[in-house]
C-alpha atoms as a PDB file:
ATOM      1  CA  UNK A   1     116.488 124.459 111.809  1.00  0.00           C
ATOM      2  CA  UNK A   2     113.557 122.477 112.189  1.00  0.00           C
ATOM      3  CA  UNK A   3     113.070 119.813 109.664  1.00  0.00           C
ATOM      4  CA  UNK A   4     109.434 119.273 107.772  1.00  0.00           C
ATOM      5  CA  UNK A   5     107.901 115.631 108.201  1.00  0.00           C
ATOM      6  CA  UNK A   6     104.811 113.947 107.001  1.00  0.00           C
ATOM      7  CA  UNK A   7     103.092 111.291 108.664  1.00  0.00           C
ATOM      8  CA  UNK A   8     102.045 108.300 106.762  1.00  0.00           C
ATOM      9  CA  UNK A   9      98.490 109.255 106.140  1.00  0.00           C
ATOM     10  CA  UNK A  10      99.642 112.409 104.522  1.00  0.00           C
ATOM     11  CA  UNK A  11     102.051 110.924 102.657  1.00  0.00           C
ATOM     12  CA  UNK A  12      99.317 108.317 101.590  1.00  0.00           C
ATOM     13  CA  UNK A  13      97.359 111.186 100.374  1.00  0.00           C
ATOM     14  CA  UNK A  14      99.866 113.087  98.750  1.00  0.00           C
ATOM     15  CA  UNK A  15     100.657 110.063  96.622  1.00  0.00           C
ATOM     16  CA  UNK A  16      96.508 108.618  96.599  1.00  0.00           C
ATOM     17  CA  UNK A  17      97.341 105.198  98.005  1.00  0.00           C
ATOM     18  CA  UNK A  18      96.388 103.619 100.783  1.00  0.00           C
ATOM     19  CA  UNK A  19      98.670 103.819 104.098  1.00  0.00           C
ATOM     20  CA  UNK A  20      98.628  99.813 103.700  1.00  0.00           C
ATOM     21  CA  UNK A  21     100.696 100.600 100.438  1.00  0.00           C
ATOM     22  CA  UNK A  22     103.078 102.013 102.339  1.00  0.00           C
ATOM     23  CA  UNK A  23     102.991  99.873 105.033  1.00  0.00           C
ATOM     24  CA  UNK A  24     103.853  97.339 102.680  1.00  0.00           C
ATOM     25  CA  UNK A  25     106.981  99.384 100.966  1.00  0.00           C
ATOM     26  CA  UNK A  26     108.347  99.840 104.399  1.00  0.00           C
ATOM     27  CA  UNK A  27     108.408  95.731 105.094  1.00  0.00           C
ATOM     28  CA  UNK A  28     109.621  95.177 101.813  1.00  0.00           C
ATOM     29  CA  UNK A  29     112.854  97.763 101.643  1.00  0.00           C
ATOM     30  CA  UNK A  30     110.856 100.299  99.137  1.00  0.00           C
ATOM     31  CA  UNK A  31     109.937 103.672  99.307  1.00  0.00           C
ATOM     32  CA  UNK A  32     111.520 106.730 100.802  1.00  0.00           C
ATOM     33  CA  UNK A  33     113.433 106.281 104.342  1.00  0.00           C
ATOM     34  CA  UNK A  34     111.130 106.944 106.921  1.00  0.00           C
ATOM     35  CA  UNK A  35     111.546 107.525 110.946  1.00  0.00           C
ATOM     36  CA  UNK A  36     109.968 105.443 113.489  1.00  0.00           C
ATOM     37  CA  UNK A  37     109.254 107.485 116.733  1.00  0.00           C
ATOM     38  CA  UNK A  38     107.317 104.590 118.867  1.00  0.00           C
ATOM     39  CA  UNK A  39     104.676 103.683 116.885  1.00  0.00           C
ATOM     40  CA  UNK A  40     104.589 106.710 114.888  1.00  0.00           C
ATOM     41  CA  UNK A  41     105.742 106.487 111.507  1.00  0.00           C
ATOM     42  CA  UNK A  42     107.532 109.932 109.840  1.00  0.00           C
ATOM     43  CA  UNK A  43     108.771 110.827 106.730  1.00  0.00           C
ATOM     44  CA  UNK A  44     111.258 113.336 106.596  1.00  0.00           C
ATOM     45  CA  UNK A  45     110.377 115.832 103.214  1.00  0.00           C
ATOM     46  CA  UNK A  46     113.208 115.957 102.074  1.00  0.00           C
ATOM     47  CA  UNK A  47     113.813 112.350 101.649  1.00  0.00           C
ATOM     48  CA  UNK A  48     110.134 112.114 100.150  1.00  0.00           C
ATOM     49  CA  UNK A  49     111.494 114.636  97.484  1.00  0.00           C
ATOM     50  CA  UNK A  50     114.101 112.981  96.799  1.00  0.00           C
ATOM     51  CA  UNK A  51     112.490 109.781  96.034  1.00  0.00           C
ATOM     52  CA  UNK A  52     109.894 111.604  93.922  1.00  0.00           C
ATOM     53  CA  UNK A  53     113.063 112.946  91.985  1.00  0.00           C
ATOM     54  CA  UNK A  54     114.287 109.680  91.599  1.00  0.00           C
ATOM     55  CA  UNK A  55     111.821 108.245  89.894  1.00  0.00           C
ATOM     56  CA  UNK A  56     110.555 111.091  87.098  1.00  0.00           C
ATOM     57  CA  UNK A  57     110.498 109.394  83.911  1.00  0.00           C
ATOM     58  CA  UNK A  58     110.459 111.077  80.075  1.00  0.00           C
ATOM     59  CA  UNK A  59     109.763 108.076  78.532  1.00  0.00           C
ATOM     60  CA  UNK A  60     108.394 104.360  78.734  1.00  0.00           C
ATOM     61  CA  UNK A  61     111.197 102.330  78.070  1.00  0.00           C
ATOM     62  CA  UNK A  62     113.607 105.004  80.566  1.00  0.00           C
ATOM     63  CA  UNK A  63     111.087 103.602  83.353  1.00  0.00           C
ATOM     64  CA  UNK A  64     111.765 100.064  82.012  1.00  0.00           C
ATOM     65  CA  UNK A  65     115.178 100.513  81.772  1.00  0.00           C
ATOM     66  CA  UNK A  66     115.172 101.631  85.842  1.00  0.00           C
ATOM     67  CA  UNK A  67     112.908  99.144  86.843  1.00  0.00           C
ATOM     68  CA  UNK A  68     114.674  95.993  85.421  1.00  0.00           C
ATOM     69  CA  UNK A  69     117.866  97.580  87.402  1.00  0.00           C
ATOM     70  CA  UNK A  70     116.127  97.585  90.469  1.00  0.00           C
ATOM     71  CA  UNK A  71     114.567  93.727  89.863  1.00  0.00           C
ATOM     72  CA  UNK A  72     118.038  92.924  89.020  1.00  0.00           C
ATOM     73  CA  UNK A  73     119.463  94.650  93.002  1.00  0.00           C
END
């Protein structure tokens, strides 16, 4: 089974940020896990789904709510 990956720049464009963004998640412990194959960065799709999963919202104050548990971590 071979497994689907993005690189950073398309994950940069999936999301419309800039691959400093997620440069930045990466040094500071957020965002989905990623792989590091030498200087290549990879994100497996799966785990990029997942993430996206995590964090779909049907209100305001249900965002709050997750956010001031993760400020609280």
């Amino acid at each position: 089974m071979t497994e689907k990956h993005l690189t950073q720049s398309q994950l940069a464009e999936r999301w419309g940020m800039a691959k400093g963004t997620l440069a930045a998640y990466r040094t500071q412990g957020k965002g989905p896990r990623y792989l590091k194959a030498g200087a290549k960065v990879l994100y497996r799709l799966q785990d990029v789904e997942a993430y996206e999963q995590e964090r779909i919202y049907g209100s305001v104050s249900e965002f709050r709510a997750n956010t001031a548990k993760e400020v609280q971590l």
